[in-house]
N, C-alpha and C. Protein backbone atom coordinates (compact mmCIF):
# COMPACT_ATOMS: atom_id res chain seq x y z
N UNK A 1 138.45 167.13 44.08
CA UNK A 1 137.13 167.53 44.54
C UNK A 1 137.27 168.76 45.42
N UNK A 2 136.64 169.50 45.01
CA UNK A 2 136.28 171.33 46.15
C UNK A 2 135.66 170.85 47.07
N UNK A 3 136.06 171.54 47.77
CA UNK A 3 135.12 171.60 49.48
C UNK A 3 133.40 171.41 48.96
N UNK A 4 133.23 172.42 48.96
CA UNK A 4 131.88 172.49 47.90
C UNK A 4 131.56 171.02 47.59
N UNK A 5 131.74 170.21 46.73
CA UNK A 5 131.68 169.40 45.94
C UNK A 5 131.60 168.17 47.02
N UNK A 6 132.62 168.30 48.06
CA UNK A 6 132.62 167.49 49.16
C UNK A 6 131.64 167.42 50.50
N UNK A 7 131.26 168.24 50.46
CA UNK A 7 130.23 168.79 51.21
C UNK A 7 128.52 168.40 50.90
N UNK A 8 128.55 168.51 49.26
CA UNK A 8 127.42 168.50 48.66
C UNK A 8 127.37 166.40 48.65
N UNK A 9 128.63 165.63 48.19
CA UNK A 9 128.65 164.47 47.95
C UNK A 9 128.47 164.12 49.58
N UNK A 10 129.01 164.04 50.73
CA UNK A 10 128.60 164.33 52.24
C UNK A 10 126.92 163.79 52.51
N UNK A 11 126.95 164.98 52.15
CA UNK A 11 125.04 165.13 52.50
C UNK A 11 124.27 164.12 51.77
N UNK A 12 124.61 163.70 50.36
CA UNK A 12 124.35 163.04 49.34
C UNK A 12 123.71 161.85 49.87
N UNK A 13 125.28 161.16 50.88
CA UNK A 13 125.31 159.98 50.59
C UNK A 13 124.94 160.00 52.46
N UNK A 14 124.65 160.65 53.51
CA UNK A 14 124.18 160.94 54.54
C UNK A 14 122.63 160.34 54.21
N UNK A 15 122.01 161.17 53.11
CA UNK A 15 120.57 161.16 53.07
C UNK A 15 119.91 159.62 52.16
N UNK A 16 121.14 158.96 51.58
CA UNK A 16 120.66 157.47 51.08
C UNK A 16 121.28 156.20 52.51
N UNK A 17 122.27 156.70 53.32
CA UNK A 17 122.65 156.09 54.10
C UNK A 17 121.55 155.87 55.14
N UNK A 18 121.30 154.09 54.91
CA UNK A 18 120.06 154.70 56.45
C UNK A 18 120.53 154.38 57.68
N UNK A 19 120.08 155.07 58.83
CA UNK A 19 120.63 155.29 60.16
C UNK A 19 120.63 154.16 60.72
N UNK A 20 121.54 153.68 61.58
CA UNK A 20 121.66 152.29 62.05
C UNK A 20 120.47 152.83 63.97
N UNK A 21 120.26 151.84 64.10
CA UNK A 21 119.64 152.04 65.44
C UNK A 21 120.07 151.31 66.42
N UNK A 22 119.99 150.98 67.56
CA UNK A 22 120.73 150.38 68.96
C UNK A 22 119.62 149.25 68.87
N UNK A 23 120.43 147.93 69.74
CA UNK A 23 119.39 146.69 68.99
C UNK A 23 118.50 146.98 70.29
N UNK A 24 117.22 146.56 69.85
CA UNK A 24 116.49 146.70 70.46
C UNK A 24 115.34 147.71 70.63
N UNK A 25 116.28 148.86 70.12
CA UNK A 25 115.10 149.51 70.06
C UNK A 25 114.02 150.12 68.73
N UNK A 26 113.17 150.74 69.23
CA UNK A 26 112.05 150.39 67.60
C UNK A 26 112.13 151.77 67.22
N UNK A 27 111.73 151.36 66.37
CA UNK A 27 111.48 152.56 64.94
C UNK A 27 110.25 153.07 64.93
N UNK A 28 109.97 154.17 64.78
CA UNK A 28 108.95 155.23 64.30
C UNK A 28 107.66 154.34 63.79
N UNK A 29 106.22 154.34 64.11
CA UNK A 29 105.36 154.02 63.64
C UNK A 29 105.02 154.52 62.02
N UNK A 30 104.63 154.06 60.91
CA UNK A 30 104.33 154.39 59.70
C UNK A 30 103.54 156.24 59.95
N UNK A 31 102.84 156.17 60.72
CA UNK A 31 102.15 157.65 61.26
C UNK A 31 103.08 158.51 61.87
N UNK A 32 103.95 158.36 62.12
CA UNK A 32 104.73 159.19 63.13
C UNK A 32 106.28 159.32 62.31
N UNK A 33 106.13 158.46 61.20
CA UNK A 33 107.70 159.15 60.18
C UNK A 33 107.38 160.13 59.76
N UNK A 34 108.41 160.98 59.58
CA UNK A 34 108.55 162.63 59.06
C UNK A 34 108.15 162.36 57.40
N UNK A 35 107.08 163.17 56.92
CA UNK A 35 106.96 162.88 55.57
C UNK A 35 107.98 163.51 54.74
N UNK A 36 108.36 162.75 53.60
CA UNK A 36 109.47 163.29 52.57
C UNK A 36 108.85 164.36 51.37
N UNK A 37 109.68 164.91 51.03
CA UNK A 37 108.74 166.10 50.16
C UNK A 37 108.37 165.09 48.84
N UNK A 38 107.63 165.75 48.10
CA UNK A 38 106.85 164.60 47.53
C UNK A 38 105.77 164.02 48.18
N UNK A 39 105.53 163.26 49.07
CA UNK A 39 104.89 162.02 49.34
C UNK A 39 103.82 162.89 49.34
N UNK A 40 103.14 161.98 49.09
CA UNK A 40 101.24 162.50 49.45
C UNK A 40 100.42 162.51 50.79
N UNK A 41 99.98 163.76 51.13
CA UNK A 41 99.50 163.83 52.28
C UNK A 41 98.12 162.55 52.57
N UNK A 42 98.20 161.82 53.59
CA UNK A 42 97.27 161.15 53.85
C UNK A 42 96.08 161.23 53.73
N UNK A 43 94.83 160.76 53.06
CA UNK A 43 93.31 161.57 53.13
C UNK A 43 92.78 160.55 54.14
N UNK A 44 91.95 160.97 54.64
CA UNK A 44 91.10 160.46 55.68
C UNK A 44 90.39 159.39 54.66
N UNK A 45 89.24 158.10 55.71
CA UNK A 45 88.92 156.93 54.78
C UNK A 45 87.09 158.01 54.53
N UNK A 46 86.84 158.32 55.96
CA UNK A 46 85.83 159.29 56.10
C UNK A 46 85.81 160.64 56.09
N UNK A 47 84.94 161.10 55.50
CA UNK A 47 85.14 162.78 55.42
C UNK A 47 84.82 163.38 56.79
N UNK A 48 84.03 162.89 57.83
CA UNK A 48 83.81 163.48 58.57
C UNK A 48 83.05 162.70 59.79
N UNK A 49 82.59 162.37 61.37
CA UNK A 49 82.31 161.98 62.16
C UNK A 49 81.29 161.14 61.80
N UNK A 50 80.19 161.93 61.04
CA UNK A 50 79.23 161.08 61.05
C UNK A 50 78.89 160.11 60.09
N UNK A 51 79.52 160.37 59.11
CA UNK A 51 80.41 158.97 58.04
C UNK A 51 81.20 158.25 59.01
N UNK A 52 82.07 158.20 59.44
CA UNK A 52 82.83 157.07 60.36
C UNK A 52 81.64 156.09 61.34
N UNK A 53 80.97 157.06 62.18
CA UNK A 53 80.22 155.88 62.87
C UNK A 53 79.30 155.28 62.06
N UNK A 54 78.29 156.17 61.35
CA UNK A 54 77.44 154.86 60.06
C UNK A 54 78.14 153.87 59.41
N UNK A 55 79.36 154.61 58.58
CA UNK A 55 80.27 153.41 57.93
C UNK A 55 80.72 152.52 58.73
N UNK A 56 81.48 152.97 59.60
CA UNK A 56 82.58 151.94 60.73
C UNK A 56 81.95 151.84 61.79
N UNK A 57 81.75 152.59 62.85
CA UNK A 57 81.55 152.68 63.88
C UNK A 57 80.36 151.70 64.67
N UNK A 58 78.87 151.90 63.57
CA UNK A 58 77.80 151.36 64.02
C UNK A 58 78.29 149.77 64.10
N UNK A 59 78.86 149.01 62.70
CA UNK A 59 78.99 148.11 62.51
C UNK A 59 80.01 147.32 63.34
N UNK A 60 80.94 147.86 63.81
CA UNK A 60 82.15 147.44 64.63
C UNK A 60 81.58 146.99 66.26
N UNK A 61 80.55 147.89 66.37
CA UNK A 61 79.83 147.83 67.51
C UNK A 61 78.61 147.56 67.96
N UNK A 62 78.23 146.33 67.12
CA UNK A 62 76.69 145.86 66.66
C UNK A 62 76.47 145.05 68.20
N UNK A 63 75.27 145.44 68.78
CA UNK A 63 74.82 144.97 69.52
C UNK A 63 73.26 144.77 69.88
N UNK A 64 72.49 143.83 70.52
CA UNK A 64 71.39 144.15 70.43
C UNK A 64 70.85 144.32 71.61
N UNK A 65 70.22 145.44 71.99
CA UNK A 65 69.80 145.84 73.12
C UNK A 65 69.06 145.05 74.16
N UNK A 66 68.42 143.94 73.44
CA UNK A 66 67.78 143.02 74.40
C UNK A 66 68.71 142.09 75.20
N UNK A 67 69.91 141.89 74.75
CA UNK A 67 70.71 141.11 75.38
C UNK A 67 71.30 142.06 76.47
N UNK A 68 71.29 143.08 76.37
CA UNK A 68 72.27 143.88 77.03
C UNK A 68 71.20 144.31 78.59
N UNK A 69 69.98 144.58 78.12
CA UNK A 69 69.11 145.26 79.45
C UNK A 69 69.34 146.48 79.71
N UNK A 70 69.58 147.48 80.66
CA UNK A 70 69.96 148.21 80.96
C UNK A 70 71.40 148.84 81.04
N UNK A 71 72.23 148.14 80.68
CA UNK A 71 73.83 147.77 81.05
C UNK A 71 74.44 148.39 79.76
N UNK A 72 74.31 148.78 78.79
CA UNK A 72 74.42 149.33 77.47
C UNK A 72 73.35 149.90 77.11
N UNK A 73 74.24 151.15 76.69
CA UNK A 73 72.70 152.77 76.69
C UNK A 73 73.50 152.97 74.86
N UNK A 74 72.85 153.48 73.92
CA UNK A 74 73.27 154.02 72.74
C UNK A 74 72.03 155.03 72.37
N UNK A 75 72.24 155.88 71.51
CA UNK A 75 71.18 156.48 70.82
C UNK A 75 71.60 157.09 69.79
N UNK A 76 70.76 156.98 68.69
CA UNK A 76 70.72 156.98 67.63
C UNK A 76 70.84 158.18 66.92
N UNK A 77 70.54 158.94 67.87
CA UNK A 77 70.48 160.95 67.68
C UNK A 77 71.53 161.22 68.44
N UNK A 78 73.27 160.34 67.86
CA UNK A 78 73.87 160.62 69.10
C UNK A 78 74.95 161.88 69.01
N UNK A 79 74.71 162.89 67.64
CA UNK A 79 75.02 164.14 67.31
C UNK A 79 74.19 164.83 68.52
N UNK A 80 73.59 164.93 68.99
CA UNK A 80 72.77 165.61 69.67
C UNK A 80 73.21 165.51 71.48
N UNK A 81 74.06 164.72 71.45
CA UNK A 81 74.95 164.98 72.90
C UNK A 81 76.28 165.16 72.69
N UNK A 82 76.74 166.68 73.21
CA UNK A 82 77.66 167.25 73.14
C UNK A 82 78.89 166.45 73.33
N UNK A 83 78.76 165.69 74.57
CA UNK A 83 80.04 164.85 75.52
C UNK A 83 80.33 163.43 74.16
N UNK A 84 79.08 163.04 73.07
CA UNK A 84 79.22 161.95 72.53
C UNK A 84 80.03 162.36 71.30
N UNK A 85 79.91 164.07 70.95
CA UNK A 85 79.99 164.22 69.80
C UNK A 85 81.70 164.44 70.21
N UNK A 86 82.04 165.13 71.28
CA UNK A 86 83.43 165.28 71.41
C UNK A 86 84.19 163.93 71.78
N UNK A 87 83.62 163.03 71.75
CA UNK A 87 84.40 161.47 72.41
C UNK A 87 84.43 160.68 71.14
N UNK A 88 83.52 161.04 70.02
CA UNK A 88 83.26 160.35 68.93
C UNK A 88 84.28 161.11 67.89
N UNK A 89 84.18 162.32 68.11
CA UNK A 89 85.35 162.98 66.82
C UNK A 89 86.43 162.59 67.60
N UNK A 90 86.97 162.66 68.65
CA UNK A 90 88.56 161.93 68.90
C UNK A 90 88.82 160.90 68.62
N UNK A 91 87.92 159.72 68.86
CA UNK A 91 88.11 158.20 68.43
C UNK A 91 87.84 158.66 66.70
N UNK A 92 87.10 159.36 65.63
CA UNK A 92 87.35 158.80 64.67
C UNK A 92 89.14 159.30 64.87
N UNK A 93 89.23 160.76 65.08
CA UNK A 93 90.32 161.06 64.33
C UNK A 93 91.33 160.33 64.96
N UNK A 94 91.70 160.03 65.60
CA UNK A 94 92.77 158.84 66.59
C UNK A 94 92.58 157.19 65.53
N UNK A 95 91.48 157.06 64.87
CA UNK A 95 91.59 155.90 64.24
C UNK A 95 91.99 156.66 62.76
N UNK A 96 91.56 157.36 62.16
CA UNK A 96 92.22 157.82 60.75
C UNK A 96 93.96 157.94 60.83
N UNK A 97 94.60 158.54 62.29
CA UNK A 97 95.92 158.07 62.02
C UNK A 97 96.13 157.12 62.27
N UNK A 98 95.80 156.02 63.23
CA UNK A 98 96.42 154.94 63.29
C UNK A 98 95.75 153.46 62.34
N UNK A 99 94.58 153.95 61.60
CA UNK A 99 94.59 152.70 60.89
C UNK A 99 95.56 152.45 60.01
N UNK A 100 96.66 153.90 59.66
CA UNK A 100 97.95 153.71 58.64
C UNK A 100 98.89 152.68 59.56
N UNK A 101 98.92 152.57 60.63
CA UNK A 101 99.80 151.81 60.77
C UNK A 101 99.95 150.53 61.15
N UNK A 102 100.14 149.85 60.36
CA UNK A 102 100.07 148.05 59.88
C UNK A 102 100.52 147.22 60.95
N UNK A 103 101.29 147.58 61.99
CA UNK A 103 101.69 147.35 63.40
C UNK A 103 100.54 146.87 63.85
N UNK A 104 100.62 147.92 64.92
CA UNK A 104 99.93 148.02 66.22
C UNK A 104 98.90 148.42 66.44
N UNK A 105 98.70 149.19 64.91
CA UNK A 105 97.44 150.47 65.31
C UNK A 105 96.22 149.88 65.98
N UNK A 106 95.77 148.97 64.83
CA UNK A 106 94.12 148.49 65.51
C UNK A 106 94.63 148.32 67.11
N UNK A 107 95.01 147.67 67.24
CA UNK A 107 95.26 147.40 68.78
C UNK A 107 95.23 148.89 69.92
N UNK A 108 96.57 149.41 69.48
CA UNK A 108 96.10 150.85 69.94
C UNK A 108 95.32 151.19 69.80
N UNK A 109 94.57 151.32 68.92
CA UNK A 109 93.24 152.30 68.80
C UNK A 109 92.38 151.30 69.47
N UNK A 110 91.88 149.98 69.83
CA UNK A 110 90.99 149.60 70.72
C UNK A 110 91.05 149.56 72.05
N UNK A 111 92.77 149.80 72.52
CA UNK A 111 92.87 149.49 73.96
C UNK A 111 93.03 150.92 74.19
N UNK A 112 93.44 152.03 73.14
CA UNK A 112 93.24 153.63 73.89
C UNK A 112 92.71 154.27 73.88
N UNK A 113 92.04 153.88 72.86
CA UNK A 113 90.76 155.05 72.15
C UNK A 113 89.04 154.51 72.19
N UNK A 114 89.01 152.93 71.18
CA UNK A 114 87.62 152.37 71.62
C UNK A 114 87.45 152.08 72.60
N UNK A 115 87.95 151.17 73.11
CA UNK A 115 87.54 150.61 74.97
C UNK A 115 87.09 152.05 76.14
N UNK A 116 88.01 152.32 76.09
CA UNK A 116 87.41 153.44 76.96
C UNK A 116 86.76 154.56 76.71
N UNK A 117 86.46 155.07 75.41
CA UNK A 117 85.29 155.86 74.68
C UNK A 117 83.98 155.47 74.59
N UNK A 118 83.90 154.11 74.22
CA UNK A 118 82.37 153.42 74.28
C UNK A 118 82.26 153.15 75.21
N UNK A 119 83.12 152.52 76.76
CA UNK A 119 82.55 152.27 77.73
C UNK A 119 82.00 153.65 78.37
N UNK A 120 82.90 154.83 77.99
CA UNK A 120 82.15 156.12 78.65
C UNK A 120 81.26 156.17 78.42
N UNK A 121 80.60 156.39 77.05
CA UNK A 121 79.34 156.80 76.34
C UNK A 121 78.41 155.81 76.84
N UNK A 122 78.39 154.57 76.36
CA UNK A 122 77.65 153.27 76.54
C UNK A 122 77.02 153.02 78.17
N UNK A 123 77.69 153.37 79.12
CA UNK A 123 77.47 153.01 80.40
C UNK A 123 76.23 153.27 80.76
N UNK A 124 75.96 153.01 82.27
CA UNK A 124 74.66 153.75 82.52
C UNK A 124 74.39 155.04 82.96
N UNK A 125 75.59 155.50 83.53
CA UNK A 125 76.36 157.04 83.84
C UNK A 125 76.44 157.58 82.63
N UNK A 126 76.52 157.53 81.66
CA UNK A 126 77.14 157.67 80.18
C UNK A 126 75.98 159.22 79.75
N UNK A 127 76.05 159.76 78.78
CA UNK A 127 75.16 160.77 78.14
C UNK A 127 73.76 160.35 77.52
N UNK A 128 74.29 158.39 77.43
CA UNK A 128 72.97 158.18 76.72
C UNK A 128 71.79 157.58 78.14
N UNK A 129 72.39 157.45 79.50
CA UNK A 129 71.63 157.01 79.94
C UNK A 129 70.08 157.45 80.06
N UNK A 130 69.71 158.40 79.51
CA UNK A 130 68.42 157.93 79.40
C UNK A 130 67.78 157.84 78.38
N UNK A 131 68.09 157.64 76.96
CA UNK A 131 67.63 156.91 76.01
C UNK A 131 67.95 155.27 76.07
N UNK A 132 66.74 155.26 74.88
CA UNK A 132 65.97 153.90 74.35
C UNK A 132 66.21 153.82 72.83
N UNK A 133 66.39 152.70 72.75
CA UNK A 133 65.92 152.31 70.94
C UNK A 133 64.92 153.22 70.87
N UNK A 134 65.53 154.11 69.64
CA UNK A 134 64.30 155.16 68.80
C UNK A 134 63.69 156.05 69.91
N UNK A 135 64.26 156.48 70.45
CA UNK A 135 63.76 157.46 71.73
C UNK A 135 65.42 158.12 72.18
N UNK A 136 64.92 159.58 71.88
CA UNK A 136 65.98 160.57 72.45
C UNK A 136 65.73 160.80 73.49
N UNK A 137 66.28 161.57 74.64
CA UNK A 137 65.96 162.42 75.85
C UNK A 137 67.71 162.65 76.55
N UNK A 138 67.20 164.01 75.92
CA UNK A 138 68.60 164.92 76.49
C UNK A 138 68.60 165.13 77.54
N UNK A 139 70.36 164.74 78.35
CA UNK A 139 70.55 165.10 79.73
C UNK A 139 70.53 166.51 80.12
N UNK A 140 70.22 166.63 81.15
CA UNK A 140 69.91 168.30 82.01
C UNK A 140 71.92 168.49 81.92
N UNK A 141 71.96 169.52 81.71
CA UNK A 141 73.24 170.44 81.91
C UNK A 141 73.70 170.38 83.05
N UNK A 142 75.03 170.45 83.49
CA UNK A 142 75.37 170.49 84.39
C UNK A 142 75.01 171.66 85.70
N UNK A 143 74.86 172.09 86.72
CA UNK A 143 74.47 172.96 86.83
C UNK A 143 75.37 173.64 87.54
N UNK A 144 76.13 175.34 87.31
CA UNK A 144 76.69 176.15 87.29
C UNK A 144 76.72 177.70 87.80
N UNK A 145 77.38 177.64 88.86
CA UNK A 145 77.13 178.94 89.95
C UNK A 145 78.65 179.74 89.29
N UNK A 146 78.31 180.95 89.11
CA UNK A 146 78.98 181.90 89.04
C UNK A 146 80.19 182.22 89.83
N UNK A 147 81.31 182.27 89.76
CA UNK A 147 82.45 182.70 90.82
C UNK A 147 82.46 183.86 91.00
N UNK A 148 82.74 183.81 92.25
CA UNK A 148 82.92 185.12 92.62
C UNK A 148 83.77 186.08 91.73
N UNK A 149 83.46 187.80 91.69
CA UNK A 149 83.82 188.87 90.70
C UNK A 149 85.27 188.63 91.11
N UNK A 150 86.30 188.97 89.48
CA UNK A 150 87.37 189.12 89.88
C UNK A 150 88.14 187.80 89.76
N UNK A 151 87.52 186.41 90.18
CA UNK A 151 88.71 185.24 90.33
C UNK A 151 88.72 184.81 89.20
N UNK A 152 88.55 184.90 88.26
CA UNK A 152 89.30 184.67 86.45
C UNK A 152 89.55 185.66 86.05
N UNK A 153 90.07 186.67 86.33
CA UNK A 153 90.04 188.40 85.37
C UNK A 153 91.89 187.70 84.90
N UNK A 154 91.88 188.01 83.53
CA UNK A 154 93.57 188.06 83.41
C UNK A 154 93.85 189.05 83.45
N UNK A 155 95.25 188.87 84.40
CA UNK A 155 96.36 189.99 84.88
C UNK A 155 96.46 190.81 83.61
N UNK A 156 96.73 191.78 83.94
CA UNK A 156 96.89 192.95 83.22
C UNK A 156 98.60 193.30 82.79
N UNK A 157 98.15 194.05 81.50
CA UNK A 157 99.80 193.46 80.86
C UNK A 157 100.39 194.71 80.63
């Protein structure tokens, strides 16, 4: 056998050999292994935010407002608050990778992503606090004084 030949059989049997690990410790989530050439890139289950909460989202989180009182705020036009729409595209996309993984994911995704995304939104502090069933009313903007000239200028190159 040539160097060459030895080199090439090496790598061969490197890349069917699988890596032993130290006991105890864990292995790569199904989401987080390096994909092999070939494999097929993952497609999302939803094309986009507002498919996830109609499909998944509404239903996962069925509640009825009379039980709740004041204590749980939702609204229905909830594209229409900025803070809901950026808290809602992270939780879908945080659940499109981890529903691949047969582990832990749901779990992760409810103790890192749902729990504390709907309690933001949902609260009475929340974006929806002042809507109602079938009633919008957008929060006032934050309100925003100018800094003084000069204290964001980037340095000059």
């Amino acid at each position: 056998m040539t160097d060459l030949d030895l080199d090439a059989y090496l790598a061969a049997e490197a890349a069917e050999t699988p890596r032993r690990t130290r006991p105890g410790a864990s292995r790569r989530p199904p989401h987080r292994q390096p994909r092999r050439r070939g494999e097929p890139v993952p497609v999302n289950l939803y094309p986009d935010v507002a498919a996830w909460v109609a499909g998944f989202l509404a239903a996962a989180y069925a509640h009825e407002w009379s039980k709740f009182g004041n204590e749980w705020r939702w609204c229905s036009r909830w594209w229409l608050h900025v803070e809901a729409v950026v808290r809602l595209e992270a939780m879908w996309r945080a659940w499109e990778v981890l529903r691949l993984d047969p582990g832990t994911g749901a779990s992760t995704w409810l103790l890192h992503h749902a729990d504390p995304g709907m309690s933001a939104l949902t609260s009475t502090e929340g974006p929806f606090n002042r809507c109602k069933p079938g009633e919008h009313t957008a929060p006032p903007p934050l309100e925003v004084e100018q800094p003084p000239p000069g204290m964001f200028s980037a340095p000059q190159v």
